[in-house]
N, C-alpha and C. Protein backbone atom coordinates (compact mmCIF):
# COMPACT_ATOMS: atom_id res chain seq x y z
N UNK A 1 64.86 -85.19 48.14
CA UNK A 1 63.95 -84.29 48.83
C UNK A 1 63.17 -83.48 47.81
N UNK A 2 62.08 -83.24 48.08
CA UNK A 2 61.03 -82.72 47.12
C UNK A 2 61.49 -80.97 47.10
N UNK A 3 61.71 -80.14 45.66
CA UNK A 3 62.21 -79.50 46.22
C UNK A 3 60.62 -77.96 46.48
N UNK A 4 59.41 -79.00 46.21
CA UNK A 4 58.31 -78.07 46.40
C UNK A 4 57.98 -77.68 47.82
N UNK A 5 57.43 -76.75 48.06
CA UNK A 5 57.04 -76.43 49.39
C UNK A 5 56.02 -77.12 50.14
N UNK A 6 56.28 -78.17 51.17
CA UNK A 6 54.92 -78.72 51.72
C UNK A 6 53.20 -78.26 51.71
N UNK A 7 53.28 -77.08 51.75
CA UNK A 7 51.91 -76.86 51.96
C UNK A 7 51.30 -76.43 50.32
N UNK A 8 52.44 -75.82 49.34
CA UNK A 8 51.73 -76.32 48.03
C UNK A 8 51.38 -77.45 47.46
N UNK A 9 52.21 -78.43 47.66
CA UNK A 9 52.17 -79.61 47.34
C UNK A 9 51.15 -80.42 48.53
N UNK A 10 50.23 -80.06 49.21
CA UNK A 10 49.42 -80.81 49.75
C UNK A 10 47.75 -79.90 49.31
N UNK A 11 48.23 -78.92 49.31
CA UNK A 11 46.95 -78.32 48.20
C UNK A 11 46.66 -78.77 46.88
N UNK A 12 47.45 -78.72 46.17
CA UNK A 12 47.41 -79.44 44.98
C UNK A 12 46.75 -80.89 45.02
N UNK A 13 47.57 -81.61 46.25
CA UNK A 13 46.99 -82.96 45.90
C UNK A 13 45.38 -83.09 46.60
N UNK A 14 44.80 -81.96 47.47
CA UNK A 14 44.29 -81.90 47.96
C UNK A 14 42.60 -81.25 46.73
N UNK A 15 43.20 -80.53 45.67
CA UNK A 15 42.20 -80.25 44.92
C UNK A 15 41.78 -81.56 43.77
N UNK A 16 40.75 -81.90 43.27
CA UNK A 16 40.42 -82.98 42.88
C UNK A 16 40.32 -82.58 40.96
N UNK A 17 40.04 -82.99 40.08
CA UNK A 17 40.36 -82.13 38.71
C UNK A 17 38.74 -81.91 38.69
N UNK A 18 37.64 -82.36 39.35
CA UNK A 18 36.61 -80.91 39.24
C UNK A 18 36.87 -80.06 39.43
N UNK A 19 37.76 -79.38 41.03
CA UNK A 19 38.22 -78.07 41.13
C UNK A 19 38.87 -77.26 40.40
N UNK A 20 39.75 -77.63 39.47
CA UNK A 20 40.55 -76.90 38.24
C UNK A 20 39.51 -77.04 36.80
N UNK A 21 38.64 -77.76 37.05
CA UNK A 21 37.43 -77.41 35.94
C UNK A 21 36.80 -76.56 36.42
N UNK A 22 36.49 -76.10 37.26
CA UNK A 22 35.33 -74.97 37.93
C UNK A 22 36.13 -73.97 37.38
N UNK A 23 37.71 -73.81 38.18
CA UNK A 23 38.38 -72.83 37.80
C UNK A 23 38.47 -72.01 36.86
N UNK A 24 38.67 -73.17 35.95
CA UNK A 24 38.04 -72.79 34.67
C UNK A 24 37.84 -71.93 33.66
N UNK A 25 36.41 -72.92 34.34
CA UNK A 25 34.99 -72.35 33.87
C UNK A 25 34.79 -70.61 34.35
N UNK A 26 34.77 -70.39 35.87
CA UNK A 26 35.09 -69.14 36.31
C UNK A 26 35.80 -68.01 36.12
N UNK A 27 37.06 -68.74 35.49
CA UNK A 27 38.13 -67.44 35.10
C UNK A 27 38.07 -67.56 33.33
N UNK A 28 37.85 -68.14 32.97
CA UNK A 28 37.74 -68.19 31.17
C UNK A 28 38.47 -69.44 30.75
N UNK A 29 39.30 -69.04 29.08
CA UNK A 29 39.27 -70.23 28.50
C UNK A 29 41.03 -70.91 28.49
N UNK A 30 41.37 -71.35 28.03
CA UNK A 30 42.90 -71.61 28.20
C UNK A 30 43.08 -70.77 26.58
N UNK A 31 44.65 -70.71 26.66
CA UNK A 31 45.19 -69.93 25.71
C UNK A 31 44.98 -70.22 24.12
N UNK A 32 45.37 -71.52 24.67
CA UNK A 32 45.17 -72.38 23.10
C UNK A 32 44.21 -73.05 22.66
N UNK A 33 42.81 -72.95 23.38
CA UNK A 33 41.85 -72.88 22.86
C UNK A 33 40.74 -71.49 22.47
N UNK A 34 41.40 -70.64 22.26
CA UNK A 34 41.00 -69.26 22.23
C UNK A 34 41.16 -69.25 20.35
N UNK A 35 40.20 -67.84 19.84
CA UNK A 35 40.45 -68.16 18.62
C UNK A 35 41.73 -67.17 18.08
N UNK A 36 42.28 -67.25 17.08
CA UNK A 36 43.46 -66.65 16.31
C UNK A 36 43.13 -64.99 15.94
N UNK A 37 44.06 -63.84 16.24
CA UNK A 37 43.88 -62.62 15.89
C UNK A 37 42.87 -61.80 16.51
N UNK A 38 42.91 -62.14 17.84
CA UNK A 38 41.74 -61.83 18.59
C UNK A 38 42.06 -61.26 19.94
N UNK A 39 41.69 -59.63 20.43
CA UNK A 39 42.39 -59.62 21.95
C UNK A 39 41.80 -60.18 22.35
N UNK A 40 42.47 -60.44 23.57
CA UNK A 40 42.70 -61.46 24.38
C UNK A 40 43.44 -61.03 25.96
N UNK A 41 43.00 -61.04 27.37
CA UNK A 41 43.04 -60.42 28.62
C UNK A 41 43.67 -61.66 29.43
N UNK A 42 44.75 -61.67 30.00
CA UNK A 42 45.47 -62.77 30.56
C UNK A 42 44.27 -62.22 32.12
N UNK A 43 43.64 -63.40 32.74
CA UNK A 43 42.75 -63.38 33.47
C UNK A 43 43.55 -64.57 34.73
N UNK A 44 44.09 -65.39 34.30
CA UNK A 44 45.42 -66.03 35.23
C UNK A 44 45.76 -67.34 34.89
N UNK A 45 46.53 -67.53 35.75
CA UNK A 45 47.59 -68.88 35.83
C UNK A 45 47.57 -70.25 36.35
N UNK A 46 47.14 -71.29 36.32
CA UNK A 46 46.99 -72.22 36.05
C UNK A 46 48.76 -73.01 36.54
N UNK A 47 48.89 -73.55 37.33
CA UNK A 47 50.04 -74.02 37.36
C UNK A 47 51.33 -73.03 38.83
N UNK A 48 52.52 -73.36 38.69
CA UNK A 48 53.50 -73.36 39.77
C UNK A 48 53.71 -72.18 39.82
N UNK A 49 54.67 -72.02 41.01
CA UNK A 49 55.08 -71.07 40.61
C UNK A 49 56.45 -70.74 39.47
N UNK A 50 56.44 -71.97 39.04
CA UNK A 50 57.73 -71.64 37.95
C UNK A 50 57.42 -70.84 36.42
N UNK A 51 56.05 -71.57 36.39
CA UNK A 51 54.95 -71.51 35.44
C UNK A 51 54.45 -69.48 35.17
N UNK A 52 54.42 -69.39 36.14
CA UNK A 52 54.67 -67.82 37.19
C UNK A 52 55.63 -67.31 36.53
N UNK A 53 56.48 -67.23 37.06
CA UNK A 53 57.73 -66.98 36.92
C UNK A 53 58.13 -66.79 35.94
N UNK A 54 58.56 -67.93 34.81
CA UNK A 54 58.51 -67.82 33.64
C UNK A 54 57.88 -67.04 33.04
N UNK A 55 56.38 -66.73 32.90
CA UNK A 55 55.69 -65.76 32.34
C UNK A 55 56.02 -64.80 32.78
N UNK A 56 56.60 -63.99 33.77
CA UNK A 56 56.19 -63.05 34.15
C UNK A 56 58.22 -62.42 33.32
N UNK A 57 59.07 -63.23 33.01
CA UNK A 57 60.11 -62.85 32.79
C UNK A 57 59.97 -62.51 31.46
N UNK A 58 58.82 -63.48 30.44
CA UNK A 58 58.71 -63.08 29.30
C UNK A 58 57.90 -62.27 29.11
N UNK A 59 57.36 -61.46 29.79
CA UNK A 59 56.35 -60.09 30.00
C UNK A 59 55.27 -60.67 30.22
N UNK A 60 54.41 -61.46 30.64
CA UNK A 60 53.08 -61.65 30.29
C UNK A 60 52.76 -61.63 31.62
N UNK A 61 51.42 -60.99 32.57
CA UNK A 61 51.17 -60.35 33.22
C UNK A 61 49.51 -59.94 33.26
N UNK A 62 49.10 -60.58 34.55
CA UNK A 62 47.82 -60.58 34.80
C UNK A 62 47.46 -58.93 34.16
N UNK A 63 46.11 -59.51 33.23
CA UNK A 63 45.23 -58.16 32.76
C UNK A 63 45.83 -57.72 32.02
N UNK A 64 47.18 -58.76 31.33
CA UNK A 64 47.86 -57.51 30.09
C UNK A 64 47.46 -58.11 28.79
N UNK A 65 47.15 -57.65 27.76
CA UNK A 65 45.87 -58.19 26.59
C UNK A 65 47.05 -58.44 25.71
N UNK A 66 46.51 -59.47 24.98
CA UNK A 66 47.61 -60.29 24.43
C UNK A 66 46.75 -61.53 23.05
N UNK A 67 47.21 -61.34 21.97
CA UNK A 67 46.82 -61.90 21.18
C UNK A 67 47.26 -63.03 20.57
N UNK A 68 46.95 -64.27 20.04
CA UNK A 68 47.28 -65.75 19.69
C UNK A 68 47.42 -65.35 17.69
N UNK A 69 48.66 -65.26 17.57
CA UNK A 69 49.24 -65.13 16.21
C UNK A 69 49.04 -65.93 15.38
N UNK A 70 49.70 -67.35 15.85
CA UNK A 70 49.72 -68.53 15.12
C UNK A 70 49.73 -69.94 16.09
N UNK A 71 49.25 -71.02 15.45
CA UNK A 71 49.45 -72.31 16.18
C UNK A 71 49.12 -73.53 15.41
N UNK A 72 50.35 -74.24 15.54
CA UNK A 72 50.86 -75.88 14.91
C UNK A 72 49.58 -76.19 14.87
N UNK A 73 49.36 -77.23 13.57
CA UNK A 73 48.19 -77.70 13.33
C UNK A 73 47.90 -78.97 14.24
N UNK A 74 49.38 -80.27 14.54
CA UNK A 74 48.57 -80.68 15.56
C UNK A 74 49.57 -80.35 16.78
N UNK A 75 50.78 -80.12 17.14
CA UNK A 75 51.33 -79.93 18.28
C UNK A 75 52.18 -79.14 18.44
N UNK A 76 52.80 -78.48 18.92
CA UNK A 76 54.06 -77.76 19.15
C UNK A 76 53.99 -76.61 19.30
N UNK A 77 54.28 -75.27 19.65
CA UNK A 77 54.13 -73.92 20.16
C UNK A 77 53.49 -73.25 19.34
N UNK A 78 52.87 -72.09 20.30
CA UNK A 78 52.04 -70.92 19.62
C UNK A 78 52.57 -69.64 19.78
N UNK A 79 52.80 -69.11 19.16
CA UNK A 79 53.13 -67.43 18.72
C UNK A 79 52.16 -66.80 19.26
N UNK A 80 52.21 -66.14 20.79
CA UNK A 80 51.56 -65.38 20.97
C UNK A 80 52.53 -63.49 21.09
N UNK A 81 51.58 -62.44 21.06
CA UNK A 81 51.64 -61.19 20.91
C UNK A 81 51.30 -60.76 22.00
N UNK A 82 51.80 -60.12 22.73
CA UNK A 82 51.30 -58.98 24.03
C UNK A 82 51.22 -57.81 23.55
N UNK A 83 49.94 -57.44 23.31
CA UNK A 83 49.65 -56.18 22.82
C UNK A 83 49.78 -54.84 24.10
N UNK A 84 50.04 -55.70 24.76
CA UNK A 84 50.41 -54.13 25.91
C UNK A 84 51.72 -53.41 25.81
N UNK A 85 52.59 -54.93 25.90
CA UNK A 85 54.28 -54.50 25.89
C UNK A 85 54.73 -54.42 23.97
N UNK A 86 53.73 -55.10 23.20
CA UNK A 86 54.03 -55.35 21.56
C UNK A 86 55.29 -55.97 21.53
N UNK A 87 55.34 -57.28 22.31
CA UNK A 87 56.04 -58.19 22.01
C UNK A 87 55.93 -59.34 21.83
N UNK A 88 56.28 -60.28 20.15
CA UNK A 88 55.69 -61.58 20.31
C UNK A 88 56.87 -62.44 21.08
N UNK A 89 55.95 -63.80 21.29
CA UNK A 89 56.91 -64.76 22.61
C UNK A 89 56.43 -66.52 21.66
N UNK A 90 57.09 -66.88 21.38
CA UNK A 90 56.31 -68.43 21.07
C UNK A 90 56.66 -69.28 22.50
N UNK A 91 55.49 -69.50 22.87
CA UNK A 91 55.07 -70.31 24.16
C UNK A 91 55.30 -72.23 23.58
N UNK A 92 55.58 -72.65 24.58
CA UNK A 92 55.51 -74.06 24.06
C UNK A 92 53.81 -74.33 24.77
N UNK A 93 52.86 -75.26 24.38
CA UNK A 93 51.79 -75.49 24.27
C UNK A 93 51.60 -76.03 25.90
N UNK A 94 52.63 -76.87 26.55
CA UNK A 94 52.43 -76.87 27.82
C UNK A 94 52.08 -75.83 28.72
N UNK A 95 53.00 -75.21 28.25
CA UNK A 95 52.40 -73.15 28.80
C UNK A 95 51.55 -72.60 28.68
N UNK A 96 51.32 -72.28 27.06
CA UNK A 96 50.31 -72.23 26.94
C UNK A 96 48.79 -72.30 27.46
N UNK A 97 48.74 -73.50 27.76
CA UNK A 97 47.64 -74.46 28.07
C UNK A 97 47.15 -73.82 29.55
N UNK A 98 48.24 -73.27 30.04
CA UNK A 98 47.75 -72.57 31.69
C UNK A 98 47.74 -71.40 31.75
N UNK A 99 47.53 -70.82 30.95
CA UNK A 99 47.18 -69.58 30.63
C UNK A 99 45.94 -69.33 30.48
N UNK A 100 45.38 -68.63 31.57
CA UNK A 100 43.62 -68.55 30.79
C UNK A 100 43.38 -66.96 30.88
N UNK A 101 42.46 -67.03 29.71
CA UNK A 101 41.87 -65.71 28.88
C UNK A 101 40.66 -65.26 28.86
N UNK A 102 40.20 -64.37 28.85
CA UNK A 102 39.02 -63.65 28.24
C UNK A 102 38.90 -62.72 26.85
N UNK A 103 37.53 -62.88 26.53
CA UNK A 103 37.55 -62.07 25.35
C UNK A 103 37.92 -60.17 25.99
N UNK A 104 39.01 -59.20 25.39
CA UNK A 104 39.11 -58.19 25.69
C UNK A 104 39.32 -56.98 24.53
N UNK A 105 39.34 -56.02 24.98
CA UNK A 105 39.05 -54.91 24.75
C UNK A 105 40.25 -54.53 23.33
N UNK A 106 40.73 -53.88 22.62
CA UNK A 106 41.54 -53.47 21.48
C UNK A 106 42.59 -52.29 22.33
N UNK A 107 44.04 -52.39 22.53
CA UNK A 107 44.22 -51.36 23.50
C UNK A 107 44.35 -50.08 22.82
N UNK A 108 44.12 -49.27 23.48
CA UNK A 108 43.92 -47.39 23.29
C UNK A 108 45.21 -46.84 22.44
């Protein structure tokens, strides 16, 4: 038995991958294509709710500015910084990847 919820799992299959390109495009860039040492505004989430979840246990949190430390030259996790809470987290790149950003502000 699937253990997702019917009506997520028929949305999903129901959006086509233009719709998660618009998405996008609309909400900003993914994590790990953002540049290094730079704030950075978690703008949203991309993915489940586990995906959710997970982030939200390792602090990271819509609108909380957060900076990209370091990242593998060709694969494997990135060291990111939450400059709100000033805690770094190394994300594995799957995660990463659904994380989308905007350029933001230096916090106060």
């Amino acid at each position: 038995m699937d253990a997702r919820p019917r009506f997520f799992y028929n949305v999903l299959s129901a959006m086509s991958k233009d719709d998660f390109s618009t998405m996008e495009r609309a909400a900003g860039r993914r994590l790990t294509e953002a540049p290094l040492n730079t704030p950075l505004r978690i703008v949203g989430i991309l993915g489940g709710e586990g995906v959710r979840r997970r982030l939200l246990s390792l602090g990271f949190h819509k609108n909380d500015l957060v900076q990209l430390d370091s990242q593998a030259i060709l694969r494997g996790p990135v060291l990111v910084r939450n400059l709100t809470s000033d805690i770094r987290v190394a994300l594995g790149r799957g995660v990463a990847q659904k994380v989308l950003v905007e350029a933001g502000d230096e916090p106060s």
